[in-house]
Protein backbone atom coordinates (compact mmCIF):
# COMPACT_ATOMS: atom_id res chain seq x y z
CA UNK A 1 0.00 0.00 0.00
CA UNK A 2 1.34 3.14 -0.69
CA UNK A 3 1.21 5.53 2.22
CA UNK A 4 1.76 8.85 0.25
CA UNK A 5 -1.35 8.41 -2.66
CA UNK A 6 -0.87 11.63 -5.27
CA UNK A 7 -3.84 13.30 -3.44
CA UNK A 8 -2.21 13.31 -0.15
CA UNK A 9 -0.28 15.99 1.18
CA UNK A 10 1.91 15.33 4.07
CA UNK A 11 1.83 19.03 5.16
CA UNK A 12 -1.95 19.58 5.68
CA UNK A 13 -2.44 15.69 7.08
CA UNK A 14 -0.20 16.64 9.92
CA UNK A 15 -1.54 19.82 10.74
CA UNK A 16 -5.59 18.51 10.87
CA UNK A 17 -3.83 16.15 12.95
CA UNK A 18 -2.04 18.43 15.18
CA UNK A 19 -5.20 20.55 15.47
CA UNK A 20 -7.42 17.68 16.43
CA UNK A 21 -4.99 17.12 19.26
CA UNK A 22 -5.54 20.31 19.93
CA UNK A 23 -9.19 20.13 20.22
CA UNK A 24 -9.16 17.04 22.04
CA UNK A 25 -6.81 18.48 24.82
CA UNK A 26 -9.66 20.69 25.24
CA UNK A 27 -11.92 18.37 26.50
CA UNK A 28 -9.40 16.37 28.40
CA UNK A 29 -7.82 17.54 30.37
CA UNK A 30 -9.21 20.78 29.38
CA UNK A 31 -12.68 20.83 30.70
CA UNK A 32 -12.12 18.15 33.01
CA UNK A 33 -9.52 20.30 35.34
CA UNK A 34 -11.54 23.62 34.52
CA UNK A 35 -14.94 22.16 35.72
CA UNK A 36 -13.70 20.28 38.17
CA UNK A 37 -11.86 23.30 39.66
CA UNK A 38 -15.10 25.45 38.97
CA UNK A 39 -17.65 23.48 40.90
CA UNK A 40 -17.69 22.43 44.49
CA UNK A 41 -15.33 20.41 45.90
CA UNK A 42 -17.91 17.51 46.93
CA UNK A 43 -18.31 16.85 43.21
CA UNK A 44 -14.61 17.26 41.52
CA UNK A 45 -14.27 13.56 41.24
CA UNK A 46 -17.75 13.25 39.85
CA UNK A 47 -17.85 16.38 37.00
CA UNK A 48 -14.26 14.77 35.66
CA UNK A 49 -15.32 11.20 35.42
CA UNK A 50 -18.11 12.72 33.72
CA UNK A 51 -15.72 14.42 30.98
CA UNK A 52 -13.55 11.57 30.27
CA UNK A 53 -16.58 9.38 29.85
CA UNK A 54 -18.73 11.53 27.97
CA UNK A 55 -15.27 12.03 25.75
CA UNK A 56 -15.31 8.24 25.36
CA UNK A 57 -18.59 7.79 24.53
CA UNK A 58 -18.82 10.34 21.09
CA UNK A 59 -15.91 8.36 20.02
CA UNK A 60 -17.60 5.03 20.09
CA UNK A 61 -20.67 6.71 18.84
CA UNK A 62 -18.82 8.48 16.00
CA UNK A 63 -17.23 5.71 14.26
CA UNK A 64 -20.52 2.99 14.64
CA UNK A 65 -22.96 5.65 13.12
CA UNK A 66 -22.26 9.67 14.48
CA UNK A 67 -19.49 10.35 11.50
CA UNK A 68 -21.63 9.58 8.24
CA UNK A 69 -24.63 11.18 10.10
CA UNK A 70 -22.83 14.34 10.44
CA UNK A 71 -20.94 14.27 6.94
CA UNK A 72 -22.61 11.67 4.63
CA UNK A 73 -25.42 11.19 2.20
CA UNK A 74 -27.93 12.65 3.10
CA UNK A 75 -31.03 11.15 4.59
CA UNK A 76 -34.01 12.25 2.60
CA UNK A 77 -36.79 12.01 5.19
CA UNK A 78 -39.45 14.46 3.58
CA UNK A 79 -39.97 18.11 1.47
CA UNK A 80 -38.06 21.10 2.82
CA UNK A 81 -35.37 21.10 5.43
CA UNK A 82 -36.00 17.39 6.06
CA UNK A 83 -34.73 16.90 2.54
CA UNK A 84 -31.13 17.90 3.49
CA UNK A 85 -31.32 17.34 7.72
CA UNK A 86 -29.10 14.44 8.05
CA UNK A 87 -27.27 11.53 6.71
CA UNK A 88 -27.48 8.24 6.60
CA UNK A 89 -25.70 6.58 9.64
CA UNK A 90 -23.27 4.06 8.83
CA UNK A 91 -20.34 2.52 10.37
CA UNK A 92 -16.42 3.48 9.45
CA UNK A 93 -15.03 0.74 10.80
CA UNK A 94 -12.92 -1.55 9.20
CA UNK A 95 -9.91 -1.27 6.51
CA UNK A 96 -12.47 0.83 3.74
CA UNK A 97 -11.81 4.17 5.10
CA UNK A 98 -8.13 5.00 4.33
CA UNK A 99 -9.22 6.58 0.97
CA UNK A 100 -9.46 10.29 0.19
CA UNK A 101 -11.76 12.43 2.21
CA UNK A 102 -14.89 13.45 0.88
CA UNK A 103 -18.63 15.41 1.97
CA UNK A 104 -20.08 14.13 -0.66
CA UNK A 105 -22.69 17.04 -0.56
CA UNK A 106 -19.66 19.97 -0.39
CA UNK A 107 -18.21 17.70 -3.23
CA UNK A 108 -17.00 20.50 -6.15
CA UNK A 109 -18.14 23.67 -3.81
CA UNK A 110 -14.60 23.52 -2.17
CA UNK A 111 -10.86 22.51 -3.09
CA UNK A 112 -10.26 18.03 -3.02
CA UNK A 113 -9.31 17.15 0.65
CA UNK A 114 -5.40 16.07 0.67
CA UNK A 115 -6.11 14.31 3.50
CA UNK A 116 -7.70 10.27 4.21
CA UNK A 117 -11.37 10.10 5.78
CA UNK A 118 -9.37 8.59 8.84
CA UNK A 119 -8.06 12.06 9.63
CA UNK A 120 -11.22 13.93 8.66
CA UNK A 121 -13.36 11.49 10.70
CA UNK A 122 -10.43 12.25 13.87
CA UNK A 123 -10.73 15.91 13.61
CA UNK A 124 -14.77 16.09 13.69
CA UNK A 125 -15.05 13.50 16.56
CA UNK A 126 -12.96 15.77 18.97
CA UNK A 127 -15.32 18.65 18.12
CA UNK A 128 -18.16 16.04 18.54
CA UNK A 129 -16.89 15.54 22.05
CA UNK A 130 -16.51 18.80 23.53
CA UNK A 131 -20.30 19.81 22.70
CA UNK A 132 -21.74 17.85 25.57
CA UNK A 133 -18.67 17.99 27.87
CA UNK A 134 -19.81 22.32 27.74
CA UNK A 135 -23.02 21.59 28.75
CA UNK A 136 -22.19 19.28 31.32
CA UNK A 137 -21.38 22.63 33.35
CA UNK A 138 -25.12 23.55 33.39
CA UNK A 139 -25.91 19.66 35.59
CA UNK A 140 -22.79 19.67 37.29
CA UNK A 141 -23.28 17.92 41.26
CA UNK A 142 -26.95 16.59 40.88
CA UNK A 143 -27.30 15.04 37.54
CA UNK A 144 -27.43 10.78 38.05
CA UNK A 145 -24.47 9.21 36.45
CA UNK A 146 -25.63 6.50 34.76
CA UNK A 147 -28.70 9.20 33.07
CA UNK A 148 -25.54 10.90 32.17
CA UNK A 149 -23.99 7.32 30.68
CA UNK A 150 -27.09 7.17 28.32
CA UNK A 151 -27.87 10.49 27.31
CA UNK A 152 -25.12 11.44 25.99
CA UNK A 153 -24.72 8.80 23.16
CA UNK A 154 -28.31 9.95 22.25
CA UNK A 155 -28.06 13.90 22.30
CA UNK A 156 -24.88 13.34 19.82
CA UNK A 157 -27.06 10.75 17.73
CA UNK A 158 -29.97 12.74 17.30
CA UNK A 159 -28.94 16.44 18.00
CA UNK A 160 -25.18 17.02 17.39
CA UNK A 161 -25.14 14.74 14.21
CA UNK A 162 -28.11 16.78 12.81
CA UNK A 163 -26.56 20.07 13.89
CA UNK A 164 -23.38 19.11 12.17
CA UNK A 165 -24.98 18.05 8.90
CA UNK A 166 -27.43 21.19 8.23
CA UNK A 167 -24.36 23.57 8.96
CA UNK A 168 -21.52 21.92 8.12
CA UNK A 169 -22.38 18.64 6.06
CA UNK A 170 -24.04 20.08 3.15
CA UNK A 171 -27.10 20.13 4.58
CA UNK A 172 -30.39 22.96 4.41
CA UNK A 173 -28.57 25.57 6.07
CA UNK A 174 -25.28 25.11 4.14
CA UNK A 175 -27.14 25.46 0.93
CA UNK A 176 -28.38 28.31 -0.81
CA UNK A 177 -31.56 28.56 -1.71
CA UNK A 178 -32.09 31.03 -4.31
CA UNK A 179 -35.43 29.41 -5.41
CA UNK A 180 -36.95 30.47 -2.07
CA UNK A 181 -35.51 34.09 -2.22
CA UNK A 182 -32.43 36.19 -2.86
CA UNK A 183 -32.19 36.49 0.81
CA UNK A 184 -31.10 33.23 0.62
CA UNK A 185 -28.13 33.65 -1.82
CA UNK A 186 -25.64 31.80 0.50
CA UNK A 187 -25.83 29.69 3.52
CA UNK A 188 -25.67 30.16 7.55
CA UNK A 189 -21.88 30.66 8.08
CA UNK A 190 -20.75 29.05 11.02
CA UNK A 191 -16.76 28.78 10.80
CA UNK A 192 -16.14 26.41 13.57
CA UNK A 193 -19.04 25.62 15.90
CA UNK A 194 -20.82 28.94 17.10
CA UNK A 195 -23.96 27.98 16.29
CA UNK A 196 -22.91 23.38 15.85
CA UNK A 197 -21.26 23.49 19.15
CA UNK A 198 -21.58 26.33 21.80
CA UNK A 199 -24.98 27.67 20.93
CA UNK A 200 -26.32 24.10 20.88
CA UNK A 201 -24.33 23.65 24.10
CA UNK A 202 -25.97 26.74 25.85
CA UNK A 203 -29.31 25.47 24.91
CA UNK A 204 -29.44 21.99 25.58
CA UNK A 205 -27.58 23.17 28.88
CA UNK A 206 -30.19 25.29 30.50
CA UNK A 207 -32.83 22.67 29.26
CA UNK A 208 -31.43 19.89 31.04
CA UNK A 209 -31.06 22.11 34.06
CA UNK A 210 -34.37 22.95 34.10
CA UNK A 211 -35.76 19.56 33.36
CA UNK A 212 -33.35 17.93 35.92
CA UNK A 213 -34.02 20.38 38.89
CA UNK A 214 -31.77 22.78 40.63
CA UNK A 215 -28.97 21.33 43.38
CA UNK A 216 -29.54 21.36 46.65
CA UNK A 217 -30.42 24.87 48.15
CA UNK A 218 -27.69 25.24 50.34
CA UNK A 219 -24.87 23.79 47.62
CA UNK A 220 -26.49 26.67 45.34
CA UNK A 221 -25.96 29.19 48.13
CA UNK A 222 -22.81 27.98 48.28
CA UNK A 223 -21.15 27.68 44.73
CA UNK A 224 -17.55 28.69 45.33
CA UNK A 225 -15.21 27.38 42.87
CA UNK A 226 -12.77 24.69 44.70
CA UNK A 227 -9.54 24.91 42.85
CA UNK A 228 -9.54 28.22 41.14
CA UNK A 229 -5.75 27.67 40.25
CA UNK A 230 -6.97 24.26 38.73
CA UNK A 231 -9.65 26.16 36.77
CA UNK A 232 -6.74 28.62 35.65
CA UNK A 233 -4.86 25.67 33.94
CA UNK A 234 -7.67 24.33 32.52
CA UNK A 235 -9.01 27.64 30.81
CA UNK A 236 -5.35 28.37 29.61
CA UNK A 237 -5.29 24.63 27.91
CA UNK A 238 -8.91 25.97 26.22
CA UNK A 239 -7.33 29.44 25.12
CA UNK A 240 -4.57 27.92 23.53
CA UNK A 241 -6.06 24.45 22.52
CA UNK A 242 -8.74 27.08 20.13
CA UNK A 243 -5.75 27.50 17.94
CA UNK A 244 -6.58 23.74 16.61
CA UNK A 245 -10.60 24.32 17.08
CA UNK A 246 -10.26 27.44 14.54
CA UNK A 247 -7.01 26.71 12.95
CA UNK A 248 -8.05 23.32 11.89
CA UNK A 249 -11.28 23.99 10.20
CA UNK A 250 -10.16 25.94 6.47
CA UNK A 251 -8.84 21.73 6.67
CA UNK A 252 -5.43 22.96 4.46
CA UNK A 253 -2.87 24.20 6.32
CA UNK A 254 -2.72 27.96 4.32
CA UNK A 255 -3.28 31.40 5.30
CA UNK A 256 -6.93 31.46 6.05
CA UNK A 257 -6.05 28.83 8.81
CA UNK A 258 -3.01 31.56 10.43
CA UNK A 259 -5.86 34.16 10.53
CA UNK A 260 -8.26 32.10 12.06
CA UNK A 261 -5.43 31.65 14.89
CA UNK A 262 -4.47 35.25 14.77
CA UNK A 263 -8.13 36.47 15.04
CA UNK A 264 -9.22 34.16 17.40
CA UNK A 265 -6.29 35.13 20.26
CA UNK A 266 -6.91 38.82 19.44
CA UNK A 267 -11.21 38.53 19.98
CA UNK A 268 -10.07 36.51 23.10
CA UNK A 269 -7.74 38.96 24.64
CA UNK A 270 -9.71 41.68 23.87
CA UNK A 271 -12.55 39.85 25.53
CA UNK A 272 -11.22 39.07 28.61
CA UNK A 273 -9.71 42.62 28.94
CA UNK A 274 -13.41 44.04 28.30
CA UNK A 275 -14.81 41.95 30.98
CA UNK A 276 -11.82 43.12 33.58
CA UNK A 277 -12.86 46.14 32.83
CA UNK A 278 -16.98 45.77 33.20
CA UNK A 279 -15.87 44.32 36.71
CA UNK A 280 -14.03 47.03 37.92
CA UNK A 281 -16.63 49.90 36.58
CA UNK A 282 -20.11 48.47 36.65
CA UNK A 283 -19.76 45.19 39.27
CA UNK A 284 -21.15 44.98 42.71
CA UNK A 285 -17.97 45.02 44.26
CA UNK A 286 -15.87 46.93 41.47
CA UNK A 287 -13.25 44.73 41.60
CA UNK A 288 -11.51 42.64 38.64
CA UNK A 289 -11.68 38.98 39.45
CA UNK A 290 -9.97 36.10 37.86
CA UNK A 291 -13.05 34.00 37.28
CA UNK A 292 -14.58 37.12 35.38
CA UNK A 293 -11.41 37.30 33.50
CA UNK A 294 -11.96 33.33 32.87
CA UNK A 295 -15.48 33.92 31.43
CA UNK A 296 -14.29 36.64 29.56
CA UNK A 297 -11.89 34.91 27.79
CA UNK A 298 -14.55 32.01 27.22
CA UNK A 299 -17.16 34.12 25.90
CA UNK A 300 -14.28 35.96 23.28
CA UNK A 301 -13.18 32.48 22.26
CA UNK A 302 -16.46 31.30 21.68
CA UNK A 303 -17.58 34.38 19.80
CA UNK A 304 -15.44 34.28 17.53
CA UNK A 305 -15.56 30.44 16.85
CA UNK A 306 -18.61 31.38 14.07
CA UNK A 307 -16.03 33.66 12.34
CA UNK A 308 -12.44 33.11 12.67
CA UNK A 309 -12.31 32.74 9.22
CA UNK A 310 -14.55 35.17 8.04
CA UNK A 311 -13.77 38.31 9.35
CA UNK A 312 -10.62 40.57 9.50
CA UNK A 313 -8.66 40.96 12.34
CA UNK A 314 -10.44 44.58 13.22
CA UNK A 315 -13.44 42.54 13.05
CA UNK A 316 -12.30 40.15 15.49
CA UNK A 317 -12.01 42.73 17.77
CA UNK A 318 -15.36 43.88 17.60
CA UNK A 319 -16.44 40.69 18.09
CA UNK A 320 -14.25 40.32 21.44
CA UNK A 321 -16.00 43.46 23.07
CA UNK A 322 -19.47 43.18 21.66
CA UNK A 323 -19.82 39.47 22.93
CA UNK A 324 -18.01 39.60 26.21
CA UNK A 325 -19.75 43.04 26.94
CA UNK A 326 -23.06 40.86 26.03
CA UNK A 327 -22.38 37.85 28.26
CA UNK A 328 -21.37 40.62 30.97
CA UNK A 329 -24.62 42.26 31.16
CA UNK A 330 -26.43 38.38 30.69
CA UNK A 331 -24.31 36.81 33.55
CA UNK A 332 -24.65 39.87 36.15
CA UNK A 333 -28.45 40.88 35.03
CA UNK A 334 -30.48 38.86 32.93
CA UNK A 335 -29.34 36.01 35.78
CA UNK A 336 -31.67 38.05 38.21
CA UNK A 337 -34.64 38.24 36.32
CA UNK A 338 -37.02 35.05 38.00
CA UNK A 339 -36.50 32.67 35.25
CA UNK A 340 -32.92 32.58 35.47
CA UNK A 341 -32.77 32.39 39.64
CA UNK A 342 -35.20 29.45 38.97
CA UNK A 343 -33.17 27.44 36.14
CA UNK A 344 -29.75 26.50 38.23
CA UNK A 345 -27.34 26.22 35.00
CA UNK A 346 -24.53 25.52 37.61
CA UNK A 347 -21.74 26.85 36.02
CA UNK A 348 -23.55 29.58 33.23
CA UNK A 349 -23.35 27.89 30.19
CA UNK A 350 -26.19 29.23 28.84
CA UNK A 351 -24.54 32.70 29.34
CA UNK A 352 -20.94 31.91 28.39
CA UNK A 353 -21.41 29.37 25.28
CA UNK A 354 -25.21 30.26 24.63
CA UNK A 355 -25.10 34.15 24.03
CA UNK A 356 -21.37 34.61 23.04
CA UNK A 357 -21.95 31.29 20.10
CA UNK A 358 -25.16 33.41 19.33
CA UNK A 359 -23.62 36.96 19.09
CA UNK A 360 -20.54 35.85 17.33
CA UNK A 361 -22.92 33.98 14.65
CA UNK A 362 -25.21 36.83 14.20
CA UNK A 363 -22.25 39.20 13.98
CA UNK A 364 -20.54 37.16 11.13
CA UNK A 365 -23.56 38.40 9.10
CA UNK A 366 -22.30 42.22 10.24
CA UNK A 367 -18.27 41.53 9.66
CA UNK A 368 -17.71 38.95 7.16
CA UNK A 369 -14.86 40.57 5.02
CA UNK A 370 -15.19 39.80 1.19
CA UNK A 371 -11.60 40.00 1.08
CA UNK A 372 -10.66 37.46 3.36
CA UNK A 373 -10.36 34.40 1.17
CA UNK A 374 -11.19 30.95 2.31
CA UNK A 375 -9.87 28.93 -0.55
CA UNK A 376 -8.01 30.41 -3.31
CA UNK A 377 -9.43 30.08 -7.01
CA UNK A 378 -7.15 28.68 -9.80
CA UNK A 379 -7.55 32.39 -11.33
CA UNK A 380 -9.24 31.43 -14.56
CA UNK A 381 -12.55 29.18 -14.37
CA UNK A 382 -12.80 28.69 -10.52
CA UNK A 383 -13.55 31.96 -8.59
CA UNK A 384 -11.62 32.69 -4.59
CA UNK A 385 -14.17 31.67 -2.30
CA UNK A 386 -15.07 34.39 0.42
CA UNK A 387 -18.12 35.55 1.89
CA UNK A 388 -19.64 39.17 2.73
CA UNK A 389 -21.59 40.75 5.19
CA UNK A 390 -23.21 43.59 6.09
CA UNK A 391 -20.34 46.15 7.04
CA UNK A 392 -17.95 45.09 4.44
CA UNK A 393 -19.59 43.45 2.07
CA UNK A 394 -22.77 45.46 1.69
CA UNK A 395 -25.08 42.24 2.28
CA UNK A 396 -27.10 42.50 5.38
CA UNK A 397 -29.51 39.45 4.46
CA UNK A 398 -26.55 37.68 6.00
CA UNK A 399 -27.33 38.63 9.07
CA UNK A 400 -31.64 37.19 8.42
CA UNK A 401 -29.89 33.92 7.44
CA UNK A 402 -27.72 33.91 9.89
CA UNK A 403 -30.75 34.46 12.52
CA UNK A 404 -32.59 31.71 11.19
CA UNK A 405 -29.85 29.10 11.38
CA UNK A 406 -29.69 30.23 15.22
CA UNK A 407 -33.29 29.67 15.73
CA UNK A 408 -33.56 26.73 14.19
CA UNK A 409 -30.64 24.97 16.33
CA UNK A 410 -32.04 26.40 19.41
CA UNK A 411 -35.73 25.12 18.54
CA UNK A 412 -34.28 21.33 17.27
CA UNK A 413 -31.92 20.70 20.27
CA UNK A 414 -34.27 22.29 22.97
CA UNK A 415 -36.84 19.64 21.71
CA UNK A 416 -34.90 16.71 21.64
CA UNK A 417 -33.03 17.29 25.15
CA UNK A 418 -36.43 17.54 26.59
CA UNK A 419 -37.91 14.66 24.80
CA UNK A 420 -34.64 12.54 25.21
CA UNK A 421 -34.94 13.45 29.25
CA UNK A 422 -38.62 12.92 29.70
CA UNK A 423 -38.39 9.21 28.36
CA UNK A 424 -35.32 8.60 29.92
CA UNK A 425 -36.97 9.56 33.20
CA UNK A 426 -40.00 7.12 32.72
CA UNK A 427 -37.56 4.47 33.35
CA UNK A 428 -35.24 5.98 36.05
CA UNK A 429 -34.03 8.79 38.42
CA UNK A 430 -32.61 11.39 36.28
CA UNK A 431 -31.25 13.47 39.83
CA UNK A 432 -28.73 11.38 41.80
CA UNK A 433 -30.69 10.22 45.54
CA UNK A 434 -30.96 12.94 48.10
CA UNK A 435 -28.46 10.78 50.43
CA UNK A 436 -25.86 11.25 47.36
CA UNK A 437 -26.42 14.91 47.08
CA UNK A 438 -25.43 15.23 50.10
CA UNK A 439 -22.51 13.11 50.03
CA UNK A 440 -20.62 14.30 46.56
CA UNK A 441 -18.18 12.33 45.13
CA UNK A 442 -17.65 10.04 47.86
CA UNK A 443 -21.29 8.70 47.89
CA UNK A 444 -21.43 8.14 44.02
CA UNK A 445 -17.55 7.21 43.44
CA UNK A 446 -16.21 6.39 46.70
CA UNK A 447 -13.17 8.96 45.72
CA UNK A 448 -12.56 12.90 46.78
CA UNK A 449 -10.43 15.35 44.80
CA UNK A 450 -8.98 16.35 48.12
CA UNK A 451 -8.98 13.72 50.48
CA UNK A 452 -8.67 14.25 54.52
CA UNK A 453 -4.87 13.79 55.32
CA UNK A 454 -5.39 11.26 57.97
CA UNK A 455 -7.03 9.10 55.39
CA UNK A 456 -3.49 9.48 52.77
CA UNK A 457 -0.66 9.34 55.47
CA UNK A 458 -2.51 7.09 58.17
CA UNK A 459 -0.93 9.37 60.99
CA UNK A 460 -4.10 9.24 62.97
CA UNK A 461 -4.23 5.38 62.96
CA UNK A 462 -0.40 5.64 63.78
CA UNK A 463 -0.89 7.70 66.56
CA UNK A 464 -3.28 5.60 68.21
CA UNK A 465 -1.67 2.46 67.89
């Protein structure tokens, strides 16, 4: 077998690769150590179990059916948007997948892959992963583990693959539909998960939170991050493992991907600065804060995950202060307002991954630069591709389609997180007992994050004997 076909380029496998790495570092240890230095120290044990399993779960889901869901035929279930809403699940196993990469739908509307299915079906499984992992922050320390066991192999069956297939697969909202209207010219843009990953994550999040039930009153009260230098580490492995989420996703390793990187640590840092700044001026307490800075720099990374690729680097840092100066005002006062104080999304991912993946998305319809170029043309019968928006490009029925992409990931994965809850809590418990609530991660695991030092260096049972 010859491990360098014509089609292959050595240079571009690596780096989708690399950036899937990348990606996957994100969720572990990424998420595990930043959640499980985030919540209470009762359940640190408990929310990273819950991250390396959920992790392990996509995968195994992925390659039996997830993969050609997400990126396959399509599944032609009906007139309109069920036309084009998913693909036919198959399995990748086996020695058959080694050939070049292909969506068959995208198939002609961008440049040949250089890379095997193998790596393309790697570097959409880690993004795969990470969606629920996010929204495991919103039923952190009451959520039953084995609900947790089963319910995530079903959201990513029948939400994430469907998500990833309208956007990103070829599917309705990656078409354009000039038939309909000229609105509809081009597609929803989503660069790298805005609208796929964190938007879903935000509302499938606060769902689940309010289906489940808050935590116990006096945990609520009492939500004081355990670890915060933990939760530093982890949110510094995020920052910098983005430079694979957005980096990777041009899939050629050329100069849209460096601007994606560029543009996506510039809307970060100028994000996290902006919410510094709403902290000291317009807090409670006027006083900066590191977990403010920490949600700043989530809500700037997240924001500009719809368009990393899209925009221009003054662009990007719009993007950074819009969105974290959004997520500001809807962590500190939309969060009083009564159906917020009744919905306990434990660690704000509805705020965080929910408004910024909205804001950012919406916004690519404002920014998109004309000039930036995705993939370059051959400069005689294929065209640059690039895409415009309002500012730049003088075409604000971006910003409609872009709206109506939104909504209709919000209404699909709001419905099937409820409907995939309410069964599953026919059959069982979907809150862990009372007793365990209580307890934390030494009722559910028999294991604590920070165990008593007479129970690691047996000096108590020394001293008495």
């Amino acid at each position: 077998m010859n491990p360098y076909p014509d089609w292959l380029s050595a240079g571009d496998n690596a780096w989708q690769l690399v950036a899937a790495t990348l990606v996957g570092l994100m969720s572990i240890p990424g998420i595990a150590v930043l959640y499980g230095g985030l919540v209470q120290r009762k359940w640190a044990v408990n929310t990273m179990l819950m991250a390396f399993t959920g992790f392990s779960l996509v995968l195994v889901v992925w390659v039996l059916w997830g993969f050609k869901m997400g990126f396959g035929e399509p599944q032609k279930l009906g007139p309109g948007i069920l036309q084009a809403a998913v693909g036919k699940p198959r399995s990748i196993l086996g020695a058959d997948n080694q050939h070049q990469a292909v969506i068959p739908l995208l198939d002609g509307a961008m440049p040949k892959f250089r890379f095997s299915e193998t790596t393309l079906a790697y570097f959409q499984f880690v993004f795969a992963a990470i969606t629920p992992l996010l929204f495991l922050g919103s039923v952190a320390g009451r959520i039953s583990f084995k609900v947790w066991l089963i319910f995530v192999p079903l959201w990513s069956t029948f939400a994430y693959s469907v998500n990833a297939f309208l956007v990103w697969g070829g599917g309705f909202w990656a078409q354009p539909h000039t038939g309909v209207s000229s609105l509809f010219s081009t597609g929803a843009l989503d660069y790298s998960g805005g609208y796929v990953i964190h938007l879903a994550a935000g509302t499938s999040g606060f769902v689940a939170a309010a289906v489940i039930g808050p935590r116990l009153a006096r945990d609520r009260e009492r939500a004081v991050p355990n670890n915060l230098p933990v939760a530093a580490v982890g949110a510094g492995i995020l920052w910098l493992g983005w430079n694979g989420f957005n980096g990777g996703d041009p899939y050629f390793a050329g100069a849209n991907a460096s601007l994606a990187v560029l543009n996506t640590n510039l809307a970060t840092a100028v994000a996290l600065l902006t919410w510094v700044i709403w902290d000291v001026f317009a807090s409670r307490e006027r006083k900066p804060t590191l977990l403010g800075a920490i949600n700043g720099m989530i809500s700037g990374l997240v924001a500009i995950t719809p368009a990393a690729g899209f925009v221009n680097s003054f662009g990007a840092m719009i993007i950074g202060v819009v969105a974290s100066s959004l997520v500001w005002m809807s962590w500190n006062w939309l969060s009083r307002t009564s159906l917020f104080r009744k919905v306990d999304d434990s660690l704000g991912v509805v705020h965080t991954h929910g408004v910024a993946g909205l804001a950012g998305g919406l916004l690519v319809g404002v920014l998109a630069d004309p000039h930036i170029v995705i993939y370059l043309g051959n400069g005689r019968d294929v065209k640059d591709v690039s895409n415009a928006g309002w500012l730049w490009g003088h075409h604000p029925a971006q910003i409609l389609v872009q709206l109506l992409a939104a909504l209709t990931i919000i209404a699909w994965d709001a419905f099937v997180t409820f409907a995939i809850l309410k069964i599953l809590g026919l059959f069982m418990k979907l809150r862990a007992p009372e007793e365990l609530l209580e307890q934390g991660d030494i009722g559910v695991h028999m294991e604590e994050a920070y165990p008593d030092e007479t129970l690691v260096t047996g000096r108590l049972d020394a001293a008495r004997g």
